[in-house]
Structures are given as C-alpha cells and as structure tokens.
Protein backbone atom coordinates (compact mmCIF):
# COMPACT_ATOMS: atom_id res chain seq x y z
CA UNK A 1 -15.79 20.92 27.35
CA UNK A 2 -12.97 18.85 28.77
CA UNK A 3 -12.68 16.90 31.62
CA UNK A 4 -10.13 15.83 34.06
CA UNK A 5 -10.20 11.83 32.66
CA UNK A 6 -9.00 12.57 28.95
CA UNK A 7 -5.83 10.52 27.97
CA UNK A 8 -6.90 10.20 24.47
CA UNK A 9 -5.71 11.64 21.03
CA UNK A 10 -7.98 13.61 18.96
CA UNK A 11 -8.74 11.32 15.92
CA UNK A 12 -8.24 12.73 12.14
CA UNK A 13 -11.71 13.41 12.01
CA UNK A 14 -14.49 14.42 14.01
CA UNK A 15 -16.54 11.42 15.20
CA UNK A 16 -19.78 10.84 13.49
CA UNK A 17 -22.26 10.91 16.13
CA UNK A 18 -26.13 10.34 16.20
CA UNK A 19 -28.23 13.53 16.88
CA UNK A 20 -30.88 12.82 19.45
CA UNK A 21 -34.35 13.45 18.21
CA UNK A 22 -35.74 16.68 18.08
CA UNK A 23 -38.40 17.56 20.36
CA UNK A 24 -40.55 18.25 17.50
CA UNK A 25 -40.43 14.74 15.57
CA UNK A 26 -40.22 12.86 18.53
CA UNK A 27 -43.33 12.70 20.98
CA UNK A 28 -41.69 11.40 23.76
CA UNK A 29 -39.32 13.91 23.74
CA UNK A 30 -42.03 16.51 23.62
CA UNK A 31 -43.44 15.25 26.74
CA UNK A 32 -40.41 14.73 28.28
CA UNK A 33 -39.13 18.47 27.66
CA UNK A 34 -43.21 19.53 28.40
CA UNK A 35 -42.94 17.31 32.23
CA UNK A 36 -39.08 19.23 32.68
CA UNK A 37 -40.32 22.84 31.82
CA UNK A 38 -43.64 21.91 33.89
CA UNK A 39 -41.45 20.99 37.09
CA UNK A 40 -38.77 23.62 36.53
CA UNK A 41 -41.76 25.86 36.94
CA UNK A 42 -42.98 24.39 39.70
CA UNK A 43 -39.42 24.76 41.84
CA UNK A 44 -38.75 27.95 40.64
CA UNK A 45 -41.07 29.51 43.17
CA UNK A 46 -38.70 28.36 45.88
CA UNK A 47 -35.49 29.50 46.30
CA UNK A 48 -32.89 28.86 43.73
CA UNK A 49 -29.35 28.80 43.89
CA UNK A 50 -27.15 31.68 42.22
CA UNK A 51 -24.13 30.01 41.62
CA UNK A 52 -23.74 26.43 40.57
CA UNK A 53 -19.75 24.59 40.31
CA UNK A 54 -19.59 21.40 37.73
CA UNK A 55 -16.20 19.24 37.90
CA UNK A 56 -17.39 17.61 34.41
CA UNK A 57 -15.76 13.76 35.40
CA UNK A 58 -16.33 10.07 33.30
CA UNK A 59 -16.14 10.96 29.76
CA UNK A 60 -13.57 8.39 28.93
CA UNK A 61 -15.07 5.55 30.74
CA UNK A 62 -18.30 6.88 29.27
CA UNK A 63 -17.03 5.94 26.26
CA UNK A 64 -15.95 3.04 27.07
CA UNK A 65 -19.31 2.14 28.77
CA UNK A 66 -20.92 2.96 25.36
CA UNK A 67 -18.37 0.36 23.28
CA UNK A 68 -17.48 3.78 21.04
CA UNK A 69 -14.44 3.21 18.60
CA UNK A 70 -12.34 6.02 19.91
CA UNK A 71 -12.60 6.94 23.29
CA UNK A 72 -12.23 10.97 22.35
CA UNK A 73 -15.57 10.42 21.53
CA UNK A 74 -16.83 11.01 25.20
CA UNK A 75 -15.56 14.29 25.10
CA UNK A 76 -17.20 15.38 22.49
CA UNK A 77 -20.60 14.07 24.07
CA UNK A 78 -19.09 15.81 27.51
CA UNK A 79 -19.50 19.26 25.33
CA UNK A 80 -22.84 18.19 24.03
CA UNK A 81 -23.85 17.89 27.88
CA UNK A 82 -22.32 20.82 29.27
CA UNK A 83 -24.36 23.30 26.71
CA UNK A 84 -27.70 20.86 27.88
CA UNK A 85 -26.64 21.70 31.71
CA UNK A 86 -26.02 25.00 30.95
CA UNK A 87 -29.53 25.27 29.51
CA UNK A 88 -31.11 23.62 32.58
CA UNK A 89 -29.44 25.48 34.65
CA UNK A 90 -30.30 29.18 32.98
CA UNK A 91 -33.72 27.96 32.69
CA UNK A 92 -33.89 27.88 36.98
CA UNK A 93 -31.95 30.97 36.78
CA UNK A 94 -28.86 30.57 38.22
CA UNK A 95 -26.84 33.40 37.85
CA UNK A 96 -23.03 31.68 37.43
CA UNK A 97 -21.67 28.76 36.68
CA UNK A 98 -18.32 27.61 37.06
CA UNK A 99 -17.12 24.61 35.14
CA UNK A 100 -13.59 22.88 35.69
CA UNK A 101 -12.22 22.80 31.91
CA UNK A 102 -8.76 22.04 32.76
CA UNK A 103 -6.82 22.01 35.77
CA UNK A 104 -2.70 22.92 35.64
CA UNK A 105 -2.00 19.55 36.94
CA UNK A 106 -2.59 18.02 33.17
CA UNK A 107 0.09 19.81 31.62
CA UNK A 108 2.38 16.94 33.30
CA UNK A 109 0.63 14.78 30.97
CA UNK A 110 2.40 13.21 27.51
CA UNK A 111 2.82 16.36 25.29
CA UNK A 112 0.81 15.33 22.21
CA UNK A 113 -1.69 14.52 24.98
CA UNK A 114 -1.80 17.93 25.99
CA UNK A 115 -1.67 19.53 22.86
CA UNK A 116 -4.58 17.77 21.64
CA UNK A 117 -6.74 19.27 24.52
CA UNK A 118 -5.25 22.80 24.03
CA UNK A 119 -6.65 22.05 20.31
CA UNK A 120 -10.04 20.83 21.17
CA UNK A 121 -10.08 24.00 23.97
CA UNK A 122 -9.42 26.59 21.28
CA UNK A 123 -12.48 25.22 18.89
CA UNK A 124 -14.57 24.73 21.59
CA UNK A 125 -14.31 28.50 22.78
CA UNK A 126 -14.89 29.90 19.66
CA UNK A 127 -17.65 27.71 19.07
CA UNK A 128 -19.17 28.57 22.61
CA UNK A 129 -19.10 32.19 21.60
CA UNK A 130 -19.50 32.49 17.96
CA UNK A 131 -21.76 30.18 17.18
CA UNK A 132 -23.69 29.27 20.57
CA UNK A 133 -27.27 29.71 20.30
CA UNK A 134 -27.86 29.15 24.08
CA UNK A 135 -24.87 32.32 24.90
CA UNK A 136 -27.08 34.90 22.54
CA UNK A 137 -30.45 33.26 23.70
CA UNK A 138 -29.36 33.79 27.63
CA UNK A 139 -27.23 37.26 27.02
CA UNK A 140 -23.98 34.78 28.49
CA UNK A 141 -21.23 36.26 29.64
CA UNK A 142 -18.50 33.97 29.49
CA UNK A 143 -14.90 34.62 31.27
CA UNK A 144 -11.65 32.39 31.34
CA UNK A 145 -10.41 31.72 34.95
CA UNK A 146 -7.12 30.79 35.64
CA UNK A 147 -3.57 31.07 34.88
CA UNK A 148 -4.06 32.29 30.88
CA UNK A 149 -0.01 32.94 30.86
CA UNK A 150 0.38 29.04 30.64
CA UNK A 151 -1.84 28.62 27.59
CA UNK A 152 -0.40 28.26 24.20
CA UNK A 153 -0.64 31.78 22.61
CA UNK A 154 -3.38 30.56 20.13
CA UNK A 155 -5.62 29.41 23.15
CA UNK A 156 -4.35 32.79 24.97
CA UNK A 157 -6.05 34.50 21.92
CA UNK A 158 -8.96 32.16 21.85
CA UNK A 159 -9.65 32.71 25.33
CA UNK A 160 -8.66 36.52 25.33
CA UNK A 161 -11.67 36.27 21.90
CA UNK A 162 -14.08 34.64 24.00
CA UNK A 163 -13.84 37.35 26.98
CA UNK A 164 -14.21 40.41 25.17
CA UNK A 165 -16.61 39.20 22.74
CA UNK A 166 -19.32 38.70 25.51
CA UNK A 167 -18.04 40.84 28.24
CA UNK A 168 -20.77 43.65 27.43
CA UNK A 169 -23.67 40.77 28.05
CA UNK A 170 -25.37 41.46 31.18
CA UNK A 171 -27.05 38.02 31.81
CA UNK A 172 -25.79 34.77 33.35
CA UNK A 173 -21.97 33.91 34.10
CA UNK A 174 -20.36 31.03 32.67
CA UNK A 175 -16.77 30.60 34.16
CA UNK A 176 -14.49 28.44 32.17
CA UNK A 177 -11.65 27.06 34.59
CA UNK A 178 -8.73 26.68 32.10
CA UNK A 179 -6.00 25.67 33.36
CA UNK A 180 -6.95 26.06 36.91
CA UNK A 181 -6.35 25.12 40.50
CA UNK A 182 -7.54 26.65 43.76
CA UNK A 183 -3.62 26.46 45.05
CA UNK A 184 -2.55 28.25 41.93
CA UNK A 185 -5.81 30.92 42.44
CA UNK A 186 -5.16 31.21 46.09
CA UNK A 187 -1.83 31.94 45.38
CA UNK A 188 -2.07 34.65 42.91
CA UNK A 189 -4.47 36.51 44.88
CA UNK A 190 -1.95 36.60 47.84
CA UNK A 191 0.77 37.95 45.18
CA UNK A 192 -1.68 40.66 44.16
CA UNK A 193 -2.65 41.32 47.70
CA UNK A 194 1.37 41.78 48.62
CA UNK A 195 1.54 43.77 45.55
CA UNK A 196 -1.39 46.58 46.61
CA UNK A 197 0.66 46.86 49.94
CA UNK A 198 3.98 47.39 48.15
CA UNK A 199 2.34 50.04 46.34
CA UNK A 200 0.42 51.28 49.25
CA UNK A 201 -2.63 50.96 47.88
CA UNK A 202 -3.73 49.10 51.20
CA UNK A 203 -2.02 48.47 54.66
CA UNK A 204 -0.75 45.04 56.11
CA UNK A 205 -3.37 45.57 58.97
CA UNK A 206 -6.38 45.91 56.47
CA UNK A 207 -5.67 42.32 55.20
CA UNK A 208 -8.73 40.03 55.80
CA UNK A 209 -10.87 37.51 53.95
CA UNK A 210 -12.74 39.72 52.16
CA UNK A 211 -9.73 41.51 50.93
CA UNK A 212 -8.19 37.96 49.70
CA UNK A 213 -11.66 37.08 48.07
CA UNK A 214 -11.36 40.46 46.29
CA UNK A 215 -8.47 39.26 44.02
CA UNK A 216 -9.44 35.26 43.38
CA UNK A 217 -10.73 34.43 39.55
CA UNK A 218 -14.39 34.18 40.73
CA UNK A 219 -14.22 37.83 42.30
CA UNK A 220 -17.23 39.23 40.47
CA UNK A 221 -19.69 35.84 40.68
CA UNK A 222 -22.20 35.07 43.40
CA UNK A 223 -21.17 32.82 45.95
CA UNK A 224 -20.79 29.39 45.30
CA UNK A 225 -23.94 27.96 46.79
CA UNK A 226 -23.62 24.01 45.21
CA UNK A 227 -20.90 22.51 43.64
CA UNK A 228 -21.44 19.09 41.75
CA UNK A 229 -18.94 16.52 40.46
CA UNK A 230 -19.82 13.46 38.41
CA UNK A 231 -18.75 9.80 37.71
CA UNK A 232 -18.81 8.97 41.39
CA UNK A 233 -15.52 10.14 42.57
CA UNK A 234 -15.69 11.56 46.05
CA UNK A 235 -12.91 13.80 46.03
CA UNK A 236 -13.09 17.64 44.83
CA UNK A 237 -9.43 17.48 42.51
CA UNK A 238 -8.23 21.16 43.59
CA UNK A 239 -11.22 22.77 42.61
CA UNK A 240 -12.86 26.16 44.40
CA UNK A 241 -11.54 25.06 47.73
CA UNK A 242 -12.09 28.75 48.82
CA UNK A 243 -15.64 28.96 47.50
CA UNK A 244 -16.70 26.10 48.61
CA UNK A 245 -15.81 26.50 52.46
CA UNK A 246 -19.26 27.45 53.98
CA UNK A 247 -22.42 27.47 53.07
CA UNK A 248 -22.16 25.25 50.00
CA UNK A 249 -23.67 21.66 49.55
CA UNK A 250 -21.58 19.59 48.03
CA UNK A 251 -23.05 16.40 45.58
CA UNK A 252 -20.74 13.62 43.95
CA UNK A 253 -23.27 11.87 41.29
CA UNK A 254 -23.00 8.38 40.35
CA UNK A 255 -23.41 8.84 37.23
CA UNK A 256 -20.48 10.21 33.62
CA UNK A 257 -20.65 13.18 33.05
CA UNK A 258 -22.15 12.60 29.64
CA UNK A 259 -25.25 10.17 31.27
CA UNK A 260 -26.07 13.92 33.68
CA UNK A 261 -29.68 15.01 33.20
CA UNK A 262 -32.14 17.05 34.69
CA UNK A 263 -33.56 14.37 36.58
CA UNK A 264 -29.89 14.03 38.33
CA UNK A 265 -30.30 18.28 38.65
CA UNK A 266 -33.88 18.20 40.33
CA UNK A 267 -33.38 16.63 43.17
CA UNK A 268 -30.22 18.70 44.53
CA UNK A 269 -32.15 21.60 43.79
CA UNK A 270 -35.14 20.13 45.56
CA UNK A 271 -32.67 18.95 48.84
CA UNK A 272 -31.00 22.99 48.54
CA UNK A 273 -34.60 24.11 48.93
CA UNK A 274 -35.50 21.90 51.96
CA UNK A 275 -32.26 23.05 53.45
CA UNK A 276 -32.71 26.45 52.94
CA UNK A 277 -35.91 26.76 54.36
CA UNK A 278 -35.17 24.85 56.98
CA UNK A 279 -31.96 27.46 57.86
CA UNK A 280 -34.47 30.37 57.50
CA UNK A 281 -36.84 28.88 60.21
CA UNK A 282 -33.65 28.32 62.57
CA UNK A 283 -32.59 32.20 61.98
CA UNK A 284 -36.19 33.12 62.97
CA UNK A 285 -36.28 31.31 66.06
CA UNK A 286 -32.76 32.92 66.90
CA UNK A 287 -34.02 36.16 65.79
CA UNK A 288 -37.30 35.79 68.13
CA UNK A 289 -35.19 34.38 70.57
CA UNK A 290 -32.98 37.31 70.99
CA UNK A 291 -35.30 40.11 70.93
C-alpha cells in the first residue's frame, strides 16, 4: 500500500519489475517456503497474537538503496510486501491487522503529490478486493478506517466498494488506515460520545474508557497486542496511540519496509511468546498467593 515516505510522482507507466521465482521452479525457494511453513507450525502451538499494527516505513529510500530509475517504484514493491505480510501473518492466525495507508497529515503535501497517492489508493483497493487471491483464500474482511469525508469522492467510492464487497466474510480483519490519525480518531469518538448524550442515549456519568473505545475506527478488532514499524525510525507518527497504551509490545525494525520478511516476523512472535508466558506464571503466583 502506501507509506508515510512517498514524495514521488506516479510515472506514465507502471514500472517493469522482476517477479521473484516461483516456489515451484526454484528449489531454494521451495525449501525456503518448506523451513517457514515448518517453523510457523512449530510456534503456532504457543500463543499467538490476535491483532498485529504495521506503520509500512522506507519505501523511497528502498528505492533508492536498490539504484531503481524512479523512486515510485518502492511503493509498488511496498504493496508486493504488504500482501506477503499479510500472508504470514494469516498463516499464524492473527485475527486483525491494521496497516497505516495514509495518515491526514500528507494532505499538506504538494497537490499533484497527493493526488498521485489518492490514484495509486483507489487501484490498489480494488485490486485488494477484486482481484486478491490471498482476501478469497483467507475469507478477508477488509474495512477503511479513518476520516473517509476527506477522500476524493472516487476513493470515497473505492473505499465505500471495498467495505461492502467483503463485509459478509467472516475470517481475518485487515484495517486499512486511510487517511488516519489517532488525534483525528480520538477526536471523533469524543464527538460521537457528546452526541449519544445530546440525544440521551447515555448519561454524562456513564462516560468511561470503555464507552470512548466503543466509538474509535478499530471498535470491532481484537486488541492491539504488537504493533511494528519499519525502516528504523523510533517514533510511532500518530498512529493507534489509544490501542497501543497497555499491553502491547512495541518493535521498530531496522530494516524498509520492502526488505520485511518472515525471518524479521519470527522472532517478535517468538519474544511475544516468552513474554506471555512469562506474565501467565506471574498471575499464577498472584493467584496462589492470594488464595
């Protein structure tokens, strides 16, 4: 999908890039994918997290890493990665994931900047959920978070396409942040919350945190138990500030978003595992302790 580093026009035509060999003609890529499915396997009998965040950061300088001709080109590998992650991560079984597409802030970038991601969001939704093998494979049920009102109206309608044409699937969530911000989402859900006590639907006394969490964009999804943001940047850009107050480990990878692999994924599910077990012993002692 997008990512929060794009300053780069859309070229006249898409960039020829080099499919990576196929599992099947390539033998190292047959053992590679045999050794992933053999150790996703092997963690799955732990515990796995429900509900995974991705700020998707690096493409450009990806690009530029890679000596590509036009730097949009990073994006488009960004989009290839995101469906890969998305694969990894339905194959643990996570039940959400929440991606940062596009936050609000970037519509104070150059206008034909803008409009050329509004242009590359619009085909990239309908291609998630027209044409997406992995959304039919996984039964995906992909929803739009954000404020949709300051979309184009042919993005509105992409997005508004996207929602209802998977909003009957009953398997994983994949929530598209476009454009988004956790002051904007905060915000709105203390409008809406004002709003049910203007039409005394609730009283001013029965406000609380569960009442706020009620009306935020992610409503609906598990907790957020891990949220992970590439490229090395140590700072979480306005993203699921809410979600991710407790109970959620937080991972900045050194590593663009495009380079992200499963052997970057393994070992923050491996370190969640450690840590969870290790807070389920500590509740037992407690529990012993108090009985």
């Amino acid at each position: 999908m997008l990512s929060s580093d794009f300053s780069d026009t859309i070229p006249n035509e898409t960039p020829s890039l080099k499919a990576a060999p196929s599992f099947f003609t390539s033998p190292i890529g047959y053992v590679s994918n045999h050794v992933q499915s053999l150790l996703i396997k092997i963690l799955k009998q732990g515990p796995i997290p429900q509900h995974l965040g991705f700020i998707m950061d690096g493409n450009r300088r990806f690009a530029r890493k890679m000596n590509y001709k036009q730097v949009f080109e990073g994006h488009f590998m960004g989009y290839d990665k995101l469906q890969e992650v998305l694969d990894i991560c339905l194959r643990f079984g996570v039940k959400a994931v929440t991606i940062y597409a596009f936050s609000i802030e970037n519509f104070k970038r150059p206008k034909e900047e803008v409009d050329t991601l509004m242009e590359l969001a619009k085909t990239k939704l309908a291609e998630l959920c027209e044409k997406s093998q992995l959304v039919n494979k996984y039964n995906v049920c992909v929803k739009v978070l954000g404020n949709i009102a300051l979309l184009p109206a042919d993005v509105q309608e992409a997005a508004k396409k996207a929602i209802d044409t998977t909003k009957h699937n009953s398997g994983p969530l994949l929530n598209i942040c476009v454009p988004y911000t956790s002051r904007d989402e905060i915000t709105s859900s203390v409008k809406s919350v004002i709003k049910s006590v203007e039409n005394d639907h609730i009283q001013i006394k029965d406000i609380n945190e569960e009442i706020l969490e009620e009306y935020l964009y992610t409503h609906g999804s598990p907790p957020l138990d891990i949220l992970i943001r590439t490229s090395g940047e140590i700072r979480l850009s306005d993203f699921l500030l809410w979600q991710c107050h407790k109970n959620c480990y937080i991972h900045f990878v050194n590593c663009f978003w495009p380079e992200f692999s499963i052997w970057d994924m393994l070992p923050i599910i491996l370190e969640y595992q450690l840590s969870y077990d290790s807070l389920k012993k500590k509740i037992e002692v407690w529990a012993k302790n108090c009985l």
